[in-house]
C-alpha atoms as a PDB file:
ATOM      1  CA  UNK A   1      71.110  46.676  82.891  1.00  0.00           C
ATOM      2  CA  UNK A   2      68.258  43.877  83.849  1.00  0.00           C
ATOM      3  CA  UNK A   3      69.343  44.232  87.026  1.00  0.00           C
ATOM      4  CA  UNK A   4      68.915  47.571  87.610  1.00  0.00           C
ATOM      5  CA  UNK A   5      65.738  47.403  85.795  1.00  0.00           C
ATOM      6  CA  UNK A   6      64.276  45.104  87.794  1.00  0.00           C
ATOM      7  CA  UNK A   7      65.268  46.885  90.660  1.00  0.00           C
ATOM      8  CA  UNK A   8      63.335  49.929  89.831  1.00  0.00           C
ATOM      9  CA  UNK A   9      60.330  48.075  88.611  1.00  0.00           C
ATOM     10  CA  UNK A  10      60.138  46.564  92.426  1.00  0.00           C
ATOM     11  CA  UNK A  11      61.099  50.772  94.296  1.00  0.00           C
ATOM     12  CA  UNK A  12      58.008  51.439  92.098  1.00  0.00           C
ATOM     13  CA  UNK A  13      55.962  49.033  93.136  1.00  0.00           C
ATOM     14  CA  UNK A  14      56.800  49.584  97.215  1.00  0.00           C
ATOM     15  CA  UNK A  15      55.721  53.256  96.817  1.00  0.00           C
ATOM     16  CA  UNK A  16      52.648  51.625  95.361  1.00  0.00           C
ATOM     17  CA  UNK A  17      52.130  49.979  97.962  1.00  0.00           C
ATOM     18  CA  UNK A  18      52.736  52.369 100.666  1.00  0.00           C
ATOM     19  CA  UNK A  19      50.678  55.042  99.094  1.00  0.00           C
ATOM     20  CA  UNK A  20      47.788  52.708  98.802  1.00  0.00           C
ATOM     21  CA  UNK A  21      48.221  51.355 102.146  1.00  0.00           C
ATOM     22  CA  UNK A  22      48.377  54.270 104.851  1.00  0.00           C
ATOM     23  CA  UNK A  23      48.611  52.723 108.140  1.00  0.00           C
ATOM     24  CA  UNK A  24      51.885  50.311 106.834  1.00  0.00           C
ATOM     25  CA  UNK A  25      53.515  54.001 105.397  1.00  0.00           C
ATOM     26  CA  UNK A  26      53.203  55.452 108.878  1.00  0.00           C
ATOM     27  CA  UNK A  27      54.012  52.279 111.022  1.00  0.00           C
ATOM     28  CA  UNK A  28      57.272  52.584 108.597  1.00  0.00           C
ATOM     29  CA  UNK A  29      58.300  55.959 108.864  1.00  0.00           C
ATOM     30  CA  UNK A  30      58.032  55.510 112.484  1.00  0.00           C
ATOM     31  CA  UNK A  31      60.758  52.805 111.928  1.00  0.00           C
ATOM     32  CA  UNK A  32      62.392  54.962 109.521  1.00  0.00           C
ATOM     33  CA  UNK A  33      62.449  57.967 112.051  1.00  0.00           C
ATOM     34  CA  UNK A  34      64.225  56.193 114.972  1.00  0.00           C
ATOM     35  CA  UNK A  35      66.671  54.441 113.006  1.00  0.00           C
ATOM     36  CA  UNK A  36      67.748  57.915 111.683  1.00  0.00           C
ATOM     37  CA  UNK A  37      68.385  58.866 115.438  1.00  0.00           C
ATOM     38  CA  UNK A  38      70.528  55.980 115.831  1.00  0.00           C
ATOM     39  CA  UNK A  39      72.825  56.329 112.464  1.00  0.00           C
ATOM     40  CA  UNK A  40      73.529  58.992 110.621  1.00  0.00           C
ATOM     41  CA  UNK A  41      72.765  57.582 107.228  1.00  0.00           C
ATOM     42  CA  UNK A  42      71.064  54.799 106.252  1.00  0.00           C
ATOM     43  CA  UNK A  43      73.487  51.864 105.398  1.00  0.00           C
ATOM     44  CA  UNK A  44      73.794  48.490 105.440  1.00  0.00           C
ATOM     45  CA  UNK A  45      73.888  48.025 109.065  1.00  0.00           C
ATOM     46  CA  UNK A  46      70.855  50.016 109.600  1.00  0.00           C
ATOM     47  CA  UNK A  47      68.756  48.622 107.131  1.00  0.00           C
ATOM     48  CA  UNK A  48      69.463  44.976 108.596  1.00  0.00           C
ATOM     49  CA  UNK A  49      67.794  45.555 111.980  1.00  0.00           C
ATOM     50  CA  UNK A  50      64.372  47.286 109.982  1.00  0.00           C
ATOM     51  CA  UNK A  51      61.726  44.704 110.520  1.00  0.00           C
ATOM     52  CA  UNK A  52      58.610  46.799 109.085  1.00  0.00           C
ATOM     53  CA  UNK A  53      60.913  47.484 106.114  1.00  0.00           C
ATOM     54  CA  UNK A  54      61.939  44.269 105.589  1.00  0.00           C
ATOM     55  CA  UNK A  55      58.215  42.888 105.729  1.00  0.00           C
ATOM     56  CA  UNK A  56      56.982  45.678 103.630  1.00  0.00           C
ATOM     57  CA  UNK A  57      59.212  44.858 100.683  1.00  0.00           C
ATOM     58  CA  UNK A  58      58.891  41.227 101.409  1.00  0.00           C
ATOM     59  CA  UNK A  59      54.810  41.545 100.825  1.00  0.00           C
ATOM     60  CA  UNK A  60      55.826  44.095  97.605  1.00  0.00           C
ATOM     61  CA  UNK A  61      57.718  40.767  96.071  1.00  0.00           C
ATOM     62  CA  UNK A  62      54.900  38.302  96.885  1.00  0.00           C
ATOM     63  CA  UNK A  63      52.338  40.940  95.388  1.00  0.00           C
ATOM     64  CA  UNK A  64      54.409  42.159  92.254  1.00  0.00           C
ATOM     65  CA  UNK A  65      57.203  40.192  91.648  1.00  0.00           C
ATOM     66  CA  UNK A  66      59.413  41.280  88.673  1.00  0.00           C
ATOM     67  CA  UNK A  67      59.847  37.829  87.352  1.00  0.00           C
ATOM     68  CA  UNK A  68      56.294  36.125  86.249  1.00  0.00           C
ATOM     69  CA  UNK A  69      58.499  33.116  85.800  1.00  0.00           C
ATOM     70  CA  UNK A  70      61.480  31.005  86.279  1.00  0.00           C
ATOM     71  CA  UNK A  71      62.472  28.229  83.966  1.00  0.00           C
ATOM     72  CA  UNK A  72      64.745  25.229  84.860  1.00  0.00           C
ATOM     73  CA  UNK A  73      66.123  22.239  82.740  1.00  0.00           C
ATOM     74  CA  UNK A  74      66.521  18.854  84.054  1.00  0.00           C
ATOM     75  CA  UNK A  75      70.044  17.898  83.739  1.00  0.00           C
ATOM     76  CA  UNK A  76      69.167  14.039  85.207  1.00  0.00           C
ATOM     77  CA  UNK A  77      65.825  12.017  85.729  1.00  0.00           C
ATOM     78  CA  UNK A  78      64.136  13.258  88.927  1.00  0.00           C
ATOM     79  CA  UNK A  79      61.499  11.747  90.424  1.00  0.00           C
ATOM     80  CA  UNK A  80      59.020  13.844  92.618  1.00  0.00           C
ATOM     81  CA  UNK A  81      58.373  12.398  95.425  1.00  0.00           C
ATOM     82  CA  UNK A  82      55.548   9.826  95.744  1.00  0.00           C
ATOM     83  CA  UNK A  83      53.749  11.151  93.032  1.00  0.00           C
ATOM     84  CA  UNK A  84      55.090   8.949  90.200  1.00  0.00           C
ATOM     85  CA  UNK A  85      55.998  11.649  88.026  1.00  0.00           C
ATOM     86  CA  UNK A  86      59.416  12.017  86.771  1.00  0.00           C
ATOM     87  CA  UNK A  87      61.029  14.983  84.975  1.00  0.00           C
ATOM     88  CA  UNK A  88      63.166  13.475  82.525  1.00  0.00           C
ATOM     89  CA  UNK A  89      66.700  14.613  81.945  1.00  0.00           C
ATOM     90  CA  UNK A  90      66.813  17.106  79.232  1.00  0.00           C
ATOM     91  CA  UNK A  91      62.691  18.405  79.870  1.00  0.00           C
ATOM     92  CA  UNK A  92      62.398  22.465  80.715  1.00  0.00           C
ATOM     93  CA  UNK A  93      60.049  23.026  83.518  1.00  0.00           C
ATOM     94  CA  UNK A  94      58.341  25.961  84.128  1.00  0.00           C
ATOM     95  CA  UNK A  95      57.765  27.526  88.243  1.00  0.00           C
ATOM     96  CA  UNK A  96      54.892  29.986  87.781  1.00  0.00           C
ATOM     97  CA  UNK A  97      56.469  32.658  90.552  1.00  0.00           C
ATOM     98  CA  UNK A  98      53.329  34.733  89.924  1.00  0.00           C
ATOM     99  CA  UNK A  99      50.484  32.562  90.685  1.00  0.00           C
ATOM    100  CA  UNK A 100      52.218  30.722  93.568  1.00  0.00           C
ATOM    101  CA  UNK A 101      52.450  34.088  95.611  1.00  0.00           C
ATOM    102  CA  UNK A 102      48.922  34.182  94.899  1.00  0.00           C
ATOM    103  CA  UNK A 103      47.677  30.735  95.408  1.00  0.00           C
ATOM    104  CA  UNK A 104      45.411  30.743  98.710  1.00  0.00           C
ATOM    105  CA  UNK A 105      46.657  27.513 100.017  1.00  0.00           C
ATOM    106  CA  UNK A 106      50.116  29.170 100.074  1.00  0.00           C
ATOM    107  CA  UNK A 107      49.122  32.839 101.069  1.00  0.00           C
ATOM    108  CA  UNK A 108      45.372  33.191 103.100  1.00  0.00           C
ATOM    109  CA  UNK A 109      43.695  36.398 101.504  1.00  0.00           C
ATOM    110  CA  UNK A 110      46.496  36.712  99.033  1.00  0.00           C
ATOM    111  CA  UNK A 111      45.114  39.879  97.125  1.00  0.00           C
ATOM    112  CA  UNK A 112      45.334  41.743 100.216  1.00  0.00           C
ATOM    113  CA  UNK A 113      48.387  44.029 101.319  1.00  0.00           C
ATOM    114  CA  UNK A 114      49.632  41.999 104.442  1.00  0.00           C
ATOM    115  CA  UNK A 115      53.080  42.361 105.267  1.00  0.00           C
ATOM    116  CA  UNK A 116      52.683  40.585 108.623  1.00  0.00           C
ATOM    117  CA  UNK A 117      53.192  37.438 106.746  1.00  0.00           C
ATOM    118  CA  UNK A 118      57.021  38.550 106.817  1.00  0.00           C
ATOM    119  CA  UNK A 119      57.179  39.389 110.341  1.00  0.00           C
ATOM    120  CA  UNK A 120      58.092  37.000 113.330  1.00  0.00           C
ATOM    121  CA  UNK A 121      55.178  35.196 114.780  1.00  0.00           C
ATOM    122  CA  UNK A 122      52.608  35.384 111.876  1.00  0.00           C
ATOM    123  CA  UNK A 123      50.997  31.775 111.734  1.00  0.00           C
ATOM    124  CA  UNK A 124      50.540  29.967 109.536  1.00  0.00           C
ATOM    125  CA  UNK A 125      53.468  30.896 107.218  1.00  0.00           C
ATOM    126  CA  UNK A 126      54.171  29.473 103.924  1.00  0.00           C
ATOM    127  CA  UNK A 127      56.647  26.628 102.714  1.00  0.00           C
ATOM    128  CA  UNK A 128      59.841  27.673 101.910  1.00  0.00           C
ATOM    129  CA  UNK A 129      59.872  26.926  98.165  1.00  0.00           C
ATOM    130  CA  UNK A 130      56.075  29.188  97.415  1.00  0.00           C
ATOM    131  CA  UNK A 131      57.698  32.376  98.016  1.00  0.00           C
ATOM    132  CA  UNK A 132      60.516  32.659  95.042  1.00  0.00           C
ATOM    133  CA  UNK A 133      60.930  36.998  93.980  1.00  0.00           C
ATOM    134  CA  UNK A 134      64.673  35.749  93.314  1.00  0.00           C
ATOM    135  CA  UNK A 135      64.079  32.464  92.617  1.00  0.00           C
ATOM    136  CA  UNK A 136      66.400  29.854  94.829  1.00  0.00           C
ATOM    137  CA  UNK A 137      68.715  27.296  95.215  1.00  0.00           C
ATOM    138  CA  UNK A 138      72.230  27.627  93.574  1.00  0.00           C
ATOM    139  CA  UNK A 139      70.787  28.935  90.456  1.00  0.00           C
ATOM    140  CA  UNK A 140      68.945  32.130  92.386  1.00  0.00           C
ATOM    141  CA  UNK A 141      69.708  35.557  91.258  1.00  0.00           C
ATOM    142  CA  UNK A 142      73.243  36.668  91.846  1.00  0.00           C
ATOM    143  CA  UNK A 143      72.231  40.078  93.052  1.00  0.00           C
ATOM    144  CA  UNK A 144      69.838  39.348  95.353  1.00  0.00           C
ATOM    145  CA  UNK A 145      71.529  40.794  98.422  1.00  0.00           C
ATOM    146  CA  UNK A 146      72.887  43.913  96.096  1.00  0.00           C
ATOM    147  CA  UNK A 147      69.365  44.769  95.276  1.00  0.00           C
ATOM    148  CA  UNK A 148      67.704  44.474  98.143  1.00  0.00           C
ATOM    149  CA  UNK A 149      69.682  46.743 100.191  1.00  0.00           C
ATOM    150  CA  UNK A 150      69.361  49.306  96.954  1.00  0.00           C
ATOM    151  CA  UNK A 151      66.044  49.061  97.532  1.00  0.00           C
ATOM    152  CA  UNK A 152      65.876  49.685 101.070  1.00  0.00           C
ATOM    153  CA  UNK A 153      68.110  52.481 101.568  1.00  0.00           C
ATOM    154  CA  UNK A 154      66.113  54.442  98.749  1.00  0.00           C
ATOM    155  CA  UNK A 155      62.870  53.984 100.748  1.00  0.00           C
ATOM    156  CA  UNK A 156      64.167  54.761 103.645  1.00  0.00           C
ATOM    157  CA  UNK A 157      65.635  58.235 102.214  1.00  0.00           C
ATOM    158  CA  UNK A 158      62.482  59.066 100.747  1.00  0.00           C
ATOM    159  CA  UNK A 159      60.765  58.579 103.198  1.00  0.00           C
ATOM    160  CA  UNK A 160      62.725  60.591 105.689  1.00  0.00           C
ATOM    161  CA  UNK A 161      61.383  63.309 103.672  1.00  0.00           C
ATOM    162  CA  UNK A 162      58.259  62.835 101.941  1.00  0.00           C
ATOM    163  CA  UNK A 163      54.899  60.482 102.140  1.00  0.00           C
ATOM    164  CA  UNK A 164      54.061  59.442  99.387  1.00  0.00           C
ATOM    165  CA  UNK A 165      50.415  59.453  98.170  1.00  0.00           C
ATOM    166  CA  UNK A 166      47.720  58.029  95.307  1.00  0.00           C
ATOM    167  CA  UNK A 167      47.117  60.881  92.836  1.00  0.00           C
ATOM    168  CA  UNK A 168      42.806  60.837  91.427  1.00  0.00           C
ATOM    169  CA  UNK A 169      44.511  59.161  88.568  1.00  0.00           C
ATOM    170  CA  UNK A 170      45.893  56.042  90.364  1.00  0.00           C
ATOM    171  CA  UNK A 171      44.623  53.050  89.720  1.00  0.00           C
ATOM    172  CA  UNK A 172      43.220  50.522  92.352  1.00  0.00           C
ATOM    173  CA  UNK A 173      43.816  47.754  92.157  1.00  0.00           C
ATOM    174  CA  UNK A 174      46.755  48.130  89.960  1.00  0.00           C
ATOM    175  CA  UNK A 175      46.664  47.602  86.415  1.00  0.00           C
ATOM    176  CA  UNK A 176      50.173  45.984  85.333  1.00  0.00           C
ATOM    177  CA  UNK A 177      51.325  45.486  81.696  1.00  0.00           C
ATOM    178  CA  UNK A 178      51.310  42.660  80.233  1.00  0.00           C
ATOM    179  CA  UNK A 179      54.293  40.189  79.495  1.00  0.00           C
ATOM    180  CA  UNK A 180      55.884  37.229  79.604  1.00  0.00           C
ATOM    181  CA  UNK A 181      58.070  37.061  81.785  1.00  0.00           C
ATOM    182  CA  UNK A 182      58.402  40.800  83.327  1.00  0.00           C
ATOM    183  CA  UNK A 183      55.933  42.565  85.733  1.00  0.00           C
ATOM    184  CA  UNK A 184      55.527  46.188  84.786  1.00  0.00           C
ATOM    185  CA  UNK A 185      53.126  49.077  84.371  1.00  0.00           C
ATOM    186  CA  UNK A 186      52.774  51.271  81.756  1.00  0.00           C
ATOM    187  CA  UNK A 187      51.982  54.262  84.146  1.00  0.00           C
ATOM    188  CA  UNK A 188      51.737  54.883  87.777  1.00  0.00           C
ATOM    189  CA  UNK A 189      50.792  58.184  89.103  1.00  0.00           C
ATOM    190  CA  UNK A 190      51.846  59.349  93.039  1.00  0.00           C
ATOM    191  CA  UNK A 191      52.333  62.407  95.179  1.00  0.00           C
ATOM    192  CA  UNK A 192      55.750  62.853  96.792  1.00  0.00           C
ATOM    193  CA  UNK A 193      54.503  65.102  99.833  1.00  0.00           C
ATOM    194  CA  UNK A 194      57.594  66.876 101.648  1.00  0.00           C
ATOM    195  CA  UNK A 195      56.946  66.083 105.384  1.00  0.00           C
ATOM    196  CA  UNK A 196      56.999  68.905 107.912  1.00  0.00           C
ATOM    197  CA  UNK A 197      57.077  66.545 110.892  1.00  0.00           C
ATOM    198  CA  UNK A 198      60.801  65.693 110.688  1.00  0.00           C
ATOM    199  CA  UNK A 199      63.307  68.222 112.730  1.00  0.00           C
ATOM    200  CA  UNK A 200      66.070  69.360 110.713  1.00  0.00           C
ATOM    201  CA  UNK A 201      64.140  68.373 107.260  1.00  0.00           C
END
């Protein structure tokens, strides 16, 4: 059930983003366009070769991750690094997901919609361990992989047939409820506009 919810927490989010952010909808229906001349339906094989796709959800999960959060415990003494602290076996330590993917030494202009961060040849990019929507390591979530591709086959269906716009009513920037450890609005008003530019649509 978490799962699921999660997963429809971050398809809500992408059509945020994409309504609010024009030029990356277009750039990705392009994308979306050809690989429906190539395959029949969208599936797993042609979702994988979707760069613009794969950047623009990438940049969703930096900007609204649906974890605030992760939370670890220590099952030895670790020392980190060279800076003479040690997390003793047994201690809980908090990763703050959320303000990582916002931290400017991580991310430049973090606020803003970028998802050229995700795409080969963006300079600088950011350490491995800053960018964490599913967490990592052996202890990452299970259905990474599962949700993902959820995820990008229902964009990439919608958007075969509609753009999707902001409604008067839409908030920018986006107002998100507040919580713990789950990101989440309360309300989020868009336009699904059927698209006469698509033959056979």
């Amino acid at each position: 059930m978490v799962g699921y919810e999660t997963t429809g927490t971050v398809l809500t989010f992408v059509a945020y983003c994409l309504a609010t952010n024009r030029e990356w909808q277009e750039k990705l229906i392009k994308e979306v366009d050809e690989a429906f001349e190539k395959h029949t339906e969208m599936s797993y094989d042609a979702v994988r070769d979707m760069k613009i796709l794969d950047a623009v959800v990438s940049e969703t999960l930096r900007k609204f991750p649906p974890l605030l959060m992760a939370e670890r415990t220590a099952v030895e003494d670790y020392v980190l690094g060279d800076t003479g602290i040690t997390v003793e076996k047994g201690m809980r330590a908090i990763i703050p997901i959320y303000s990582m993917h916002y931290d400017p030494d991580f991310f430049q202009d973090p606020e803003s919609f970028n998802p050229e961060r995700f795409m080969d040849g963006y300079e600088p990019k950011h350490p491995q361990y800053a960018y964490l929507p599913f967490g990592a390591g052996p202890r990452n979530c299970l259905g990474m992989r599962f949700a993902l591709l959820e995820i990008k086959v229902c964009i990439t269906n919608i958007l075969r047939h509609f753009r999707i716009k902001p409604l008067p009513t839409s908030k920018v920037p986006l107002d998100t409820k507040k919580s713990i450890f789950l990101l989440t609005v309360t309300e989020l008003p868009l336009k699904f506009e059927k698209r006469t530019d698509v033959k056979g649509n």
